[in-house]
N, C-alpha and C. Protein backbone atom coordinates (compact mmCIF):
# COMPACT_ATOMS: atom_id res chain seq x y z
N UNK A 1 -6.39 11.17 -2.12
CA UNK A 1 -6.06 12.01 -0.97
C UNK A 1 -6.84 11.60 0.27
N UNK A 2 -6.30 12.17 1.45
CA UNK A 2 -6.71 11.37 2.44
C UNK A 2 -8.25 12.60 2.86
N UNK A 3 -9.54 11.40 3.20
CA UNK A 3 -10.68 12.17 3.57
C UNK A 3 -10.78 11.96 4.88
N UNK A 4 -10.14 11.04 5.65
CA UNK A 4 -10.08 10.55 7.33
C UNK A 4 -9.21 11.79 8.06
N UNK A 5 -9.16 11.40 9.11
CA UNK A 5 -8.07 12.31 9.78
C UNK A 5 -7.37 10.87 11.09
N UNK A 6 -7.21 11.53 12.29
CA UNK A 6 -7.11 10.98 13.81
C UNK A 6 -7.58 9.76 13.44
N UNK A 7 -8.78 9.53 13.30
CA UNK A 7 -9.78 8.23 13.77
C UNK A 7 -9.58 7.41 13.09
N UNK A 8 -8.55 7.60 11.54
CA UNK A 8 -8.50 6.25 10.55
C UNK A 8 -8.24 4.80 11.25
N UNK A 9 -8.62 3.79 10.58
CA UNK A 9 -8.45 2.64 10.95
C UNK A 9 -7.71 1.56 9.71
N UNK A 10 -7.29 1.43 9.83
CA UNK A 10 -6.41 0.19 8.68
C UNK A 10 -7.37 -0.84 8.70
N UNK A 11 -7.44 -1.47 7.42
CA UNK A 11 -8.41 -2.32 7.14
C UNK A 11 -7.56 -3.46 6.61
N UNK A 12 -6.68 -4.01 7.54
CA UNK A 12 -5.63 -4.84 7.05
C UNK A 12 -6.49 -5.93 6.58
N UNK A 13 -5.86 -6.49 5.81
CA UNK A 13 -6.19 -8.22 5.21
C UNK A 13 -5.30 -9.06 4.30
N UNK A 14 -5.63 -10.20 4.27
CA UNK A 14 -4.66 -11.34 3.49
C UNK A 14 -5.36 -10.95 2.44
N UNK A 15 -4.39 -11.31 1.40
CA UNK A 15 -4.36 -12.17 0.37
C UNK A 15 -3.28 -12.79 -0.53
N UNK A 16 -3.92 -14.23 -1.19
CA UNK A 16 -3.09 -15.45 -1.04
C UNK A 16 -2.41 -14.84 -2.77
N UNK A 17 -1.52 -13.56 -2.63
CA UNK A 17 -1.23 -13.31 -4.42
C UNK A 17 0.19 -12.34 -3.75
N UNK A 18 0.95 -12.19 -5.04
CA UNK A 18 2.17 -11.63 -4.68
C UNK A 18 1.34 -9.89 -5.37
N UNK A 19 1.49 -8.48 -4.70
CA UNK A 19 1.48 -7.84 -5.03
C UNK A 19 2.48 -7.12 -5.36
N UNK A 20 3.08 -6.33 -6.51
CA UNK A 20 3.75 -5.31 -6.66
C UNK A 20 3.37 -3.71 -6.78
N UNK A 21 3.83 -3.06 -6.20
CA UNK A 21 3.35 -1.81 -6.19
C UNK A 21 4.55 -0.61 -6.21
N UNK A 22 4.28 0.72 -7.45
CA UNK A 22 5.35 1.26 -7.36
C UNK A 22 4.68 2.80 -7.91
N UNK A 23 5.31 3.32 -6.89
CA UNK A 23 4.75 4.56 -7.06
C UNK A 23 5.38 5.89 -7.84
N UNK A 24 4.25 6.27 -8.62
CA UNK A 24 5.17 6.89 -9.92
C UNK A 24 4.94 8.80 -9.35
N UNK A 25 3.92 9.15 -8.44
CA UNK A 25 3.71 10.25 -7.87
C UNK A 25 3.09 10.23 -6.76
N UNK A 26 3.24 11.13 -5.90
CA UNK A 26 2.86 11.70 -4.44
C UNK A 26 3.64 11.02 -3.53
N UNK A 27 2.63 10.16 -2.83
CA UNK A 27 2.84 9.68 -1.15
C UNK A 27 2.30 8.68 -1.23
N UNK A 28 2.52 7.11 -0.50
CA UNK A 28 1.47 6.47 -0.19
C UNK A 28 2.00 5.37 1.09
N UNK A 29 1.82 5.34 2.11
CA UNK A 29 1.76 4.41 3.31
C UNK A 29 1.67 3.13 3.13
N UNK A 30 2.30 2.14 3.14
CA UNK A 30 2.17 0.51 3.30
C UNK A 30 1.83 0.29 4.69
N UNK A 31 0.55 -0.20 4.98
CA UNK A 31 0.46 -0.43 6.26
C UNK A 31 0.70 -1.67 6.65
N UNK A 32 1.09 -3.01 7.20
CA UNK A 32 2.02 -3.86 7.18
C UNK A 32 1.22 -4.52 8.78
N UNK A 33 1.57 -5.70 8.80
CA UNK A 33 1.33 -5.99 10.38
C UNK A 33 1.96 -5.86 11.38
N UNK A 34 3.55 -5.40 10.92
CA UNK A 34 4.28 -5.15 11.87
C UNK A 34 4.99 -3.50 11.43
N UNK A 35 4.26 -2.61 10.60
CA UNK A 35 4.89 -1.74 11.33
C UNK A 35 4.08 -0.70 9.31
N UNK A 36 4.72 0.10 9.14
CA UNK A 36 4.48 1.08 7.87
C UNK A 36 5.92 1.32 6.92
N UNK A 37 5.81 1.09 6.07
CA UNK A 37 6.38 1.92 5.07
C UNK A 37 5.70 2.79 4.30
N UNK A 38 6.69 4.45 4.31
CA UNK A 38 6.27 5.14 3.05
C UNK A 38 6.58 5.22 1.54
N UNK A 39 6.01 4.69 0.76
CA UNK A 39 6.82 5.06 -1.06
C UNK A 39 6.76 6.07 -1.40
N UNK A 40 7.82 7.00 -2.16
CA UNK A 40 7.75 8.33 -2.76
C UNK A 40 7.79 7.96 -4.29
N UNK A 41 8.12 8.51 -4.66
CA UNK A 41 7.82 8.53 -6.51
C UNK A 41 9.30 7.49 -6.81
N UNK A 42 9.02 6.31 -7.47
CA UNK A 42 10.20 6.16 -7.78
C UNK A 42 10.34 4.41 -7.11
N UNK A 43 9.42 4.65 -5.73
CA UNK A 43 9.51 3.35 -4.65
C UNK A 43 9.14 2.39 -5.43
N UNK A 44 9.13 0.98 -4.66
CA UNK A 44 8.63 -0.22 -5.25
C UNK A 44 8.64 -1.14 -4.10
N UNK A 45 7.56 -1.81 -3.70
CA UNK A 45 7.33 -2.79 -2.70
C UNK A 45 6.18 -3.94 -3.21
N UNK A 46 7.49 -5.00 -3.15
CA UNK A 46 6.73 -6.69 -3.21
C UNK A 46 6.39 -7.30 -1.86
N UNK A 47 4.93 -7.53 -1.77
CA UNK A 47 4.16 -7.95 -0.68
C UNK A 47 3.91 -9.55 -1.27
N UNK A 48 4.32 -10.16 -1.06
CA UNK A 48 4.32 -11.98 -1.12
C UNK A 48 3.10 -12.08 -0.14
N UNK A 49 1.90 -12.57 -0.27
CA UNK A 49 1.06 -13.07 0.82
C UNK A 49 1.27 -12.27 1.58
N UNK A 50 0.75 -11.47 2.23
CA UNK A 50 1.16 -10.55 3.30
C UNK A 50 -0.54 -9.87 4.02
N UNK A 51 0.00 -9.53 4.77
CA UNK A 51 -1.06 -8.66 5.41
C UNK A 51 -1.06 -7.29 5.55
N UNK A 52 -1.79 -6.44 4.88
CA UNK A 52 -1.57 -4.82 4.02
C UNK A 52 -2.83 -4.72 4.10
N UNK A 53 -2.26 -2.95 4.27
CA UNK A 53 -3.43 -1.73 3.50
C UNK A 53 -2.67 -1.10 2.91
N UNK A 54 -3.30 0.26 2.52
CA UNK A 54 -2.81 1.37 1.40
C UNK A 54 -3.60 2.14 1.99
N UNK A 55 -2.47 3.39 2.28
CA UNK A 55 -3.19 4.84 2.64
C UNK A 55 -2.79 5.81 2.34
N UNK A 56 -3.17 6.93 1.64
CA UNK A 56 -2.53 7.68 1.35
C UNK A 56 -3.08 9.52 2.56
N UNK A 57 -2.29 10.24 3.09
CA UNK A 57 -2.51 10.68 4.30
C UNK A 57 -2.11 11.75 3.99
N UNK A 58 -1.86 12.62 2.42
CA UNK A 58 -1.50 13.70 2.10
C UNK A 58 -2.77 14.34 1.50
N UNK A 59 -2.88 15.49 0.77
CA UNK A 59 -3.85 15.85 -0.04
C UNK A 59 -3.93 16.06 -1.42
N UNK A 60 -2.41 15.44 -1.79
CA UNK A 60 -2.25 14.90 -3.10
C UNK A 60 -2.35 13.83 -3.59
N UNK A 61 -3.41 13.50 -4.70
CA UNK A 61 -3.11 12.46 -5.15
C UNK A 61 -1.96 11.38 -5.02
N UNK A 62 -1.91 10.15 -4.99
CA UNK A 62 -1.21 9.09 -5.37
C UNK A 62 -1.18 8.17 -6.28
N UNK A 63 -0.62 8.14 -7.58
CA UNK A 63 -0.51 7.85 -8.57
C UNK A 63 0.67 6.43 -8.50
N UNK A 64 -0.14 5.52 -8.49
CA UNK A 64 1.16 4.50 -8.77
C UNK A 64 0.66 3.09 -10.02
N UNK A 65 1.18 2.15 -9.97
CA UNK A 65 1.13 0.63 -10.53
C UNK A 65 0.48 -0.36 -9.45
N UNK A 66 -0.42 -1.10 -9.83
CA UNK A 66 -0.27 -1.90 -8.67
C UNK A 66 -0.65 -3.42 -9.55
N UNK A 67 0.18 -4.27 -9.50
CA UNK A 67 0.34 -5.54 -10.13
C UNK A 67 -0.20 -7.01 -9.03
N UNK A 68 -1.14 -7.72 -9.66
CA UNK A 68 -1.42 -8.94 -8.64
C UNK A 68 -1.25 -9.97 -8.89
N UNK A 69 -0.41 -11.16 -8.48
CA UNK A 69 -0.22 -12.39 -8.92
C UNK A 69 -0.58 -13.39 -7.90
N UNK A 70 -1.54 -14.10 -8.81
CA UNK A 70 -1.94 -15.00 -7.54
C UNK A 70 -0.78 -16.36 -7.52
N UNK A 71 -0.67 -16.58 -6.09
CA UNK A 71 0.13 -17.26 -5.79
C UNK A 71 -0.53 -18.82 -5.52
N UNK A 72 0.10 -19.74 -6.04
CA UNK A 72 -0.77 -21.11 -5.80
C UNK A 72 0.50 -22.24 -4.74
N UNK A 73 -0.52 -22.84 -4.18
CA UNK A 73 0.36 -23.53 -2.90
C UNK A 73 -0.30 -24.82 -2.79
């Protein structure tokens, strides 16, 4: 649950791995470099190398999967 309010800051960053993430309860924010998605129960978002955070901005828990594959180049 979220302990920030107004002042949060995204703590975006790389990394060089494919993430999957899918959320099985609550809420949770993809913060993105160009913009947010929200997942509800049920969602699923593949981040290939990307630049992300995770926030969750309700006062319920967020319960999801989160899978990492590192990607080699």
């Amino acid at each position: 649950p979220s302990r920030g309010g107004a002042d949060w800051v995204p703590d975006l960053h790389f990394d060089n791995s494919m993430h999957v993430i899918t959320l099985l309860a609550g809420r949770l924010d993809i913060v993105l470099e160009v913009g947010e998605v929200t997942l509800r129960p049920g969602d699923s978002i593949v981040l290939p190398a990307s630049v992300h955070d995770l926030r969750n901005t309700t006062d319920q828990p967020a319960t999801f999967v989160y899978t990492s594959f590192p990607l080699l180049r």
